[in-house]
C-alpha atoms as a PDB file:
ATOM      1  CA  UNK A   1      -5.384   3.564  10.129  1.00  0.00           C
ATOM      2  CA  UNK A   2      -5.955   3.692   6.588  1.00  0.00           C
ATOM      3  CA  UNK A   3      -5.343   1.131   4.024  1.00  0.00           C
ATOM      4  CA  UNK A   4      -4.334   1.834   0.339  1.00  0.00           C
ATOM      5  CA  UNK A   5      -2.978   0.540  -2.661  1.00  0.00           C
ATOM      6  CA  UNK A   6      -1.313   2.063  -5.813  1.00  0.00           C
ATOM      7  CA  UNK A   7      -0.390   0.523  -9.194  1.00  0.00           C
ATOM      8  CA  UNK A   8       1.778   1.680 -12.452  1.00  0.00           C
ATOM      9  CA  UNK A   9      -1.768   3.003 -13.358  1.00  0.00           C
ATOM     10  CA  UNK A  10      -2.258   5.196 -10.281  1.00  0.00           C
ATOM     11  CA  UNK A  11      -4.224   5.490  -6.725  1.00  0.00           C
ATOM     12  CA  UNK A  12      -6.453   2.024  -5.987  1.00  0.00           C
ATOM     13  CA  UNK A  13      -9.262   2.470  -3.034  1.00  0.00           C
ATOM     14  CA  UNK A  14      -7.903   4.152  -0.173  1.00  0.00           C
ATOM     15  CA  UNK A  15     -10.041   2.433   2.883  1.00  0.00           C
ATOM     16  CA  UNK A  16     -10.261   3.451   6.811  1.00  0.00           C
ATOM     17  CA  UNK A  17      -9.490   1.003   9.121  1.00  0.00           C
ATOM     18  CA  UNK A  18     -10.694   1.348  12.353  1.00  0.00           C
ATOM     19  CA  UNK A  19     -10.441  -1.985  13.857  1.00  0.00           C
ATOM     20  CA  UNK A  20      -7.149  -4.704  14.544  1.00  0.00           C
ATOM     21  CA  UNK A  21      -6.118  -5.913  11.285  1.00  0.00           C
ATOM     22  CA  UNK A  22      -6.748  -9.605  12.409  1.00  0.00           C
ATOM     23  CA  UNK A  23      -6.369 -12.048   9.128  1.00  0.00           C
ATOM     24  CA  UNK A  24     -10.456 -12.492   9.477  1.00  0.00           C
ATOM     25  CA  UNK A  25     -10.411  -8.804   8.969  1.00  0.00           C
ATOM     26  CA  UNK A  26      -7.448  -8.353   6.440  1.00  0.00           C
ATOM     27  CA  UNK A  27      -9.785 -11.376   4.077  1.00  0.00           C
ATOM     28  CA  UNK A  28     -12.883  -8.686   4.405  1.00  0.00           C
ATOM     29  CA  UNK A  29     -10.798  -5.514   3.969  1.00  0.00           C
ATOM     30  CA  UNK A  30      -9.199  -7.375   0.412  1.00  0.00           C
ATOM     31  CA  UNK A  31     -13.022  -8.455  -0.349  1.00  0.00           C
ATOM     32  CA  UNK A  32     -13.973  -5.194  -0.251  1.00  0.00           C
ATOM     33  CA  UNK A  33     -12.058  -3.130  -1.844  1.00  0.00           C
ATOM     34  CA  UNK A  34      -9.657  -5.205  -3.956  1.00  0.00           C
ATOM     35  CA  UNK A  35     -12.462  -5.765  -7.089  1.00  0.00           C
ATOM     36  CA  UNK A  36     -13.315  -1.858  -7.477  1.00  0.00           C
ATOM     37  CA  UNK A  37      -9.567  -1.478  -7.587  1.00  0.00           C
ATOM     38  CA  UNK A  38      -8.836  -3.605  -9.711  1.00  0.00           C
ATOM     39  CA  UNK A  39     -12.159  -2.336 -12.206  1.00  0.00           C
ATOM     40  CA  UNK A  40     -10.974   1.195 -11.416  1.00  0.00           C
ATOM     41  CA  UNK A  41      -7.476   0.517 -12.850  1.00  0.00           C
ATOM     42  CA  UNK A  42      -8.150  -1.721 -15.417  1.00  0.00           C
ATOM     43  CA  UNK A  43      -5.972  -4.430 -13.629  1.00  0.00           C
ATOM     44  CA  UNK A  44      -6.176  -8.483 -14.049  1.00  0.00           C
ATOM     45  CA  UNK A  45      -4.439 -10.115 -11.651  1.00  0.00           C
ATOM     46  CA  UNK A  46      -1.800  -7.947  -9.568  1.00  0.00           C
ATOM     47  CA  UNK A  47       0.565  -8.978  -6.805  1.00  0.00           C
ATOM     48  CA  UNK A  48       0.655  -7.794  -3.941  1.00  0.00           C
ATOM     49  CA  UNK A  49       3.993  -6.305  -1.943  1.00  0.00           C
ATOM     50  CA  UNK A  50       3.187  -6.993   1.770  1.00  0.00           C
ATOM     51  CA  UNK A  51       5.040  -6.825   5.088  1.00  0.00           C
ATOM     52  CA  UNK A  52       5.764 -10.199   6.786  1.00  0.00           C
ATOM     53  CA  UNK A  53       2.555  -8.992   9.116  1.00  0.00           C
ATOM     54  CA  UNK A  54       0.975 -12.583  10.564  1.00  0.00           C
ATOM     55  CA  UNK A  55      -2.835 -11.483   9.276  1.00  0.00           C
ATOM     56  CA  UNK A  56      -0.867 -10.939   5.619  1.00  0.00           C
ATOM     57  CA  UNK A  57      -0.300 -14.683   5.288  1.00  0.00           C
ATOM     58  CA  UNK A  58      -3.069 -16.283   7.162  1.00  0.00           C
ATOM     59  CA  UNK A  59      -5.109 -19.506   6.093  1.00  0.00           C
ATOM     60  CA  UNK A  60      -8.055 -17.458   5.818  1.00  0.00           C
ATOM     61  CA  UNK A  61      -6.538 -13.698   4.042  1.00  0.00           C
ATOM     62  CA  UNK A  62      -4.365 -16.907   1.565  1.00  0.00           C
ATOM     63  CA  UNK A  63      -8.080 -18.341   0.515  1.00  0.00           C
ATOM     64  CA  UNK A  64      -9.396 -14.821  -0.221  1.00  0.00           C
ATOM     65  CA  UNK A  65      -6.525 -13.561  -1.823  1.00  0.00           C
ATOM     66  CA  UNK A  66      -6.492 -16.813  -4.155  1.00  0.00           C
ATOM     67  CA  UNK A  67     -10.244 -16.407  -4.849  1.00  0.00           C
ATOM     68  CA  UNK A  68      -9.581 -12.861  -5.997  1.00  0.00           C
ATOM     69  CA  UNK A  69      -6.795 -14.071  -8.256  1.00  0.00           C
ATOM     70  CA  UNK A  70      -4.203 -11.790  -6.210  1.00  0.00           C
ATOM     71  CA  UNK A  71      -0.331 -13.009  -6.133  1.00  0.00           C
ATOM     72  CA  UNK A  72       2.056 -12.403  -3.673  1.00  0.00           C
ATOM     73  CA  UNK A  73       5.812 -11.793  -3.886  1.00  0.00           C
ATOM     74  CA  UNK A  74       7.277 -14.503  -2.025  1.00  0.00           C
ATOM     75  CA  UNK A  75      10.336 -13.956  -0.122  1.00  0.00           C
ATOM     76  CA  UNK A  76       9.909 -10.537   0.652  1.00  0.00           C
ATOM     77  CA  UNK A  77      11.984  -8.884   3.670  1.00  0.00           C
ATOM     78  CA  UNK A  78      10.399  -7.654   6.472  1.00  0.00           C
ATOM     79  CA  UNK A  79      10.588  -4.316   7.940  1.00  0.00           C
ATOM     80  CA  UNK A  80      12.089  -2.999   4.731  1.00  0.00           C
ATOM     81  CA  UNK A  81      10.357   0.160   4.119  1.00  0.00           C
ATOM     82  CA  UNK A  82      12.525   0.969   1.412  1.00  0.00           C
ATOM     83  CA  UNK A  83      11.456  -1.866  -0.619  1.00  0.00           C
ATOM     84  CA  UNK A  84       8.040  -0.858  -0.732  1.00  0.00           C
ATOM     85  CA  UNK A  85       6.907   2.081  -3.300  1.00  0.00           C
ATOM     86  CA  UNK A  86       3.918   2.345  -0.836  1.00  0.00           C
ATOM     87  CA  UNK A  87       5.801   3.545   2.117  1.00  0.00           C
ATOM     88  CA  UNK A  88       6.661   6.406  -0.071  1.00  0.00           C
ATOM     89  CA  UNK A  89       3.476   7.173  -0.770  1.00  0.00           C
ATOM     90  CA  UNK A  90       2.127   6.942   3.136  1.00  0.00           C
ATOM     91  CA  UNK A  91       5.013   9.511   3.801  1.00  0.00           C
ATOM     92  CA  UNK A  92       4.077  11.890   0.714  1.00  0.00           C
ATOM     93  CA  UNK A  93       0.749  11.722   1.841  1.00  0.00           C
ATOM     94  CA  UNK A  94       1.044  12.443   5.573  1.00  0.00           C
ATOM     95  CA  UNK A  95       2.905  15.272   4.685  1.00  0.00           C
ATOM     96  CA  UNK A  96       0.150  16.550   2.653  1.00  0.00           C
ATOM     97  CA  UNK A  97      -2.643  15.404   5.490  1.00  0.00           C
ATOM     98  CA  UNK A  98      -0.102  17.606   8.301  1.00  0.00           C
ATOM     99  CA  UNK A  99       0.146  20.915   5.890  1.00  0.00           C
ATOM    100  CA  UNK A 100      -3.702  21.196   6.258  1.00  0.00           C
ATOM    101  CA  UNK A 101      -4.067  20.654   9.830  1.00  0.00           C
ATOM    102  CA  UNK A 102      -7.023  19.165  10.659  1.00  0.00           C
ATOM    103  CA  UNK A 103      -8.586  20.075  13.710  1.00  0.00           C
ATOM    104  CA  UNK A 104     -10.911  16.611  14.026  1.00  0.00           C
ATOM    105  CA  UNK A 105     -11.287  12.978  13.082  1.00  0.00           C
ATOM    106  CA  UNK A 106     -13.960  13.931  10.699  1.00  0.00           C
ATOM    107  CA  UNK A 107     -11.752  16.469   9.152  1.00  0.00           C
ATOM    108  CA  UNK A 108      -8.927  14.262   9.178  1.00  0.00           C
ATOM    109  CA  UNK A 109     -10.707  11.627   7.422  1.00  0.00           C
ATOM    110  CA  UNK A 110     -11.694  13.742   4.746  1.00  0.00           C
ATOM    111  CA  UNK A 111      -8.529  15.464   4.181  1.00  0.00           C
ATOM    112  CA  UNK A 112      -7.155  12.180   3.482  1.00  0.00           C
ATOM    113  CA  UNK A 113      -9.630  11.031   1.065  1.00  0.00           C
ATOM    114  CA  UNK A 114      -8.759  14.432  -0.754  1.00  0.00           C
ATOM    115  CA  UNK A 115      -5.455  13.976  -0.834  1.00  0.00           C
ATOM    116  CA  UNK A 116      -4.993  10.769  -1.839  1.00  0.00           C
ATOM    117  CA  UNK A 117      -6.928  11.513  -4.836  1.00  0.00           C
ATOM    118  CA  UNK A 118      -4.615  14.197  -5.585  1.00  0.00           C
ATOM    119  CA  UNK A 119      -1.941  11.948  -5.782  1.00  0.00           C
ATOM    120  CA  UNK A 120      -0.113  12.240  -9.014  1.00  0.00           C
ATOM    121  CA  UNK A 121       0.374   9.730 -11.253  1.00  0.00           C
ATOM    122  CA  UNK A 122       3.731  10.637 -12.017  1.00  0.00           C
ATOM    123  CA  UNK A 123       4.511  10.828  -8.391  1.00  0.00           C
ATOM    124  CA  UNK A 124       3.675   6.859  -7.890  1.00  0.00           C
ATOM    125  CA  UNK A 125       5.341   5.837 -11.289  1.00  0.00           C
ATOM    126  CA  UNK A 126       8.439   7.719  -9.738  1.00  0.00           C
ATOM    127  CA  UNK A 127       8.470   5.571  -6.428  1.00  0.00           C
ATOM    128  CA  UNK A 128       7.560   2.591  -8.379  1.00  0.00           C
ATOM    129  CA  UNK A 129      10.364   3.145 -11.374  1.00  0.00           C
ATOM    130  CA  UNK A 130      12.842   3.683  -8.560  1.00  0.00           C
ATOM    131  CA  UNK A 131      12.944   0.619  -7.036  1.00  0.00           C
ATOM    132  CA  UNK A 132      16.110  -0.910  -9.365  1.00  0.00           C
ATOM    133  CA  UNK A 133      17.858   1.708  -7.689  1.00  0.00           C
ATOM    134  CA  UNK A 134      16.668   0.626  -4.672  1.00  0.00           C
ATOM    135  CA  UNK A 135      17.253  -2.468  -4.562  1.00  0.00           C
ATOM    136  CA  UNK A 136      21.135  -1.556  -5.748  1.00  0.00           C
ATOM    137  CA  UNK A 137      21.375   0.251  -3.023  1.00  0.00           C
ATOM    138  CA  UNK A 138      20.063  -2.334  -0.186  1.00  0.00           C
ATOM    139  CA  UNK A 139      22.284  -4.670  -1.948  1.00  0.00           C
ATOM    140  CA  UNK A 140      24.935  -2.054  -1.678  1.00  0.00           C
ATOM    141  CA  UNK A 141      24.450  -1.418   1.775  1.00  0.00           C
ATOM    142  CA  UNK A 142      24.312  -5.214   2.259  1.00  0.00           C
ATOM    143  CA  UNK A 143      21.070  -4.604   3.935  1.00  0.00           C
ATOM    144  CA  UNK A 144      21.251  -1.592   6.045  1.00  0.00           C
ATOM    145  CA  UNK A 145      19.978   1.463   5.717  1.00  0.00           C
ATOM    146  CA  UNK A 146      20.153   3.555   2.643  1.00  0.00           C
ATOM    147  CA  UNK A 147      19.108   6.894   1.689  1.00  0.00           C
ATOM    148  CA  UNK A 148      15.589   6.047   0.295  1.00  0.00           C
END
């Protein structure tokens, strides 16, 4: 699994994951890459738009997260994928990772490295300046599914 992040300003650190995501290992994944992301796109103190995943809001990944001057949305649904610009961004890029076909892990690993660097800004800042409309539509929809 690969972890990422993207901002109004682009891409953050995309970051393989080949372990559980327990919270113990969601507070070292954050340590690690969360301060060259935030250096790389000139950021201060972001929020963060996460699932309702248990190692998300542990007492250990909330103590980390505070440290690194992160914010969370509170409130946030679970299991809405249309909510999240980053879900759109997992999709754009598996599509890219499948049109190359990579014939090993290695492979694999680099393809995604590549193409998540080729990720366009204008790409993200169209997922991310869509969600008014998407959140008309849930509302719309009183909650079920909608076309994004």
């Amino acid at each position: 699994m690969f972890w990422g992040s993207v901002s109004w300003s682009g891409v953050g650190i995309i970051h393989l994951v080949e372990e559980s995501l327990t919270g113990a290992r969601y507070g070292d994944l954050l340590e690690e890459v969360i301060p060259d992301t935030l250096a790389n796109l000139n950021m201060g103190h972001p929020f963060l738009l996460e699932d309702n995943a248990p190692a998300h809001a542990s007492k250990i990944v909330n103590k980390v997260k505070n440290a690194l001057g992160l914010r969370r949305l509170e409130k946030y649904p679970s299991n809405s994928p249309d909510l999240n610009p980053i879900e759109h961004v997992r999709f754009y890029l598996k599509d890219k990772v499948r049109e190359r076909k990579p014939q090993s892990l290695e492979e694999l690993e680099i393809i995604v490295y590549q193409e998540w660097e080729n990720i366009s800004l204008n790409f993200i800042r169209d997922c991310i300046g869509s969600m008014p409309q998407r959140l008309t539509a849930v509302i719309n929809s009183k909650g079920l599914h909608t076309k994004y």
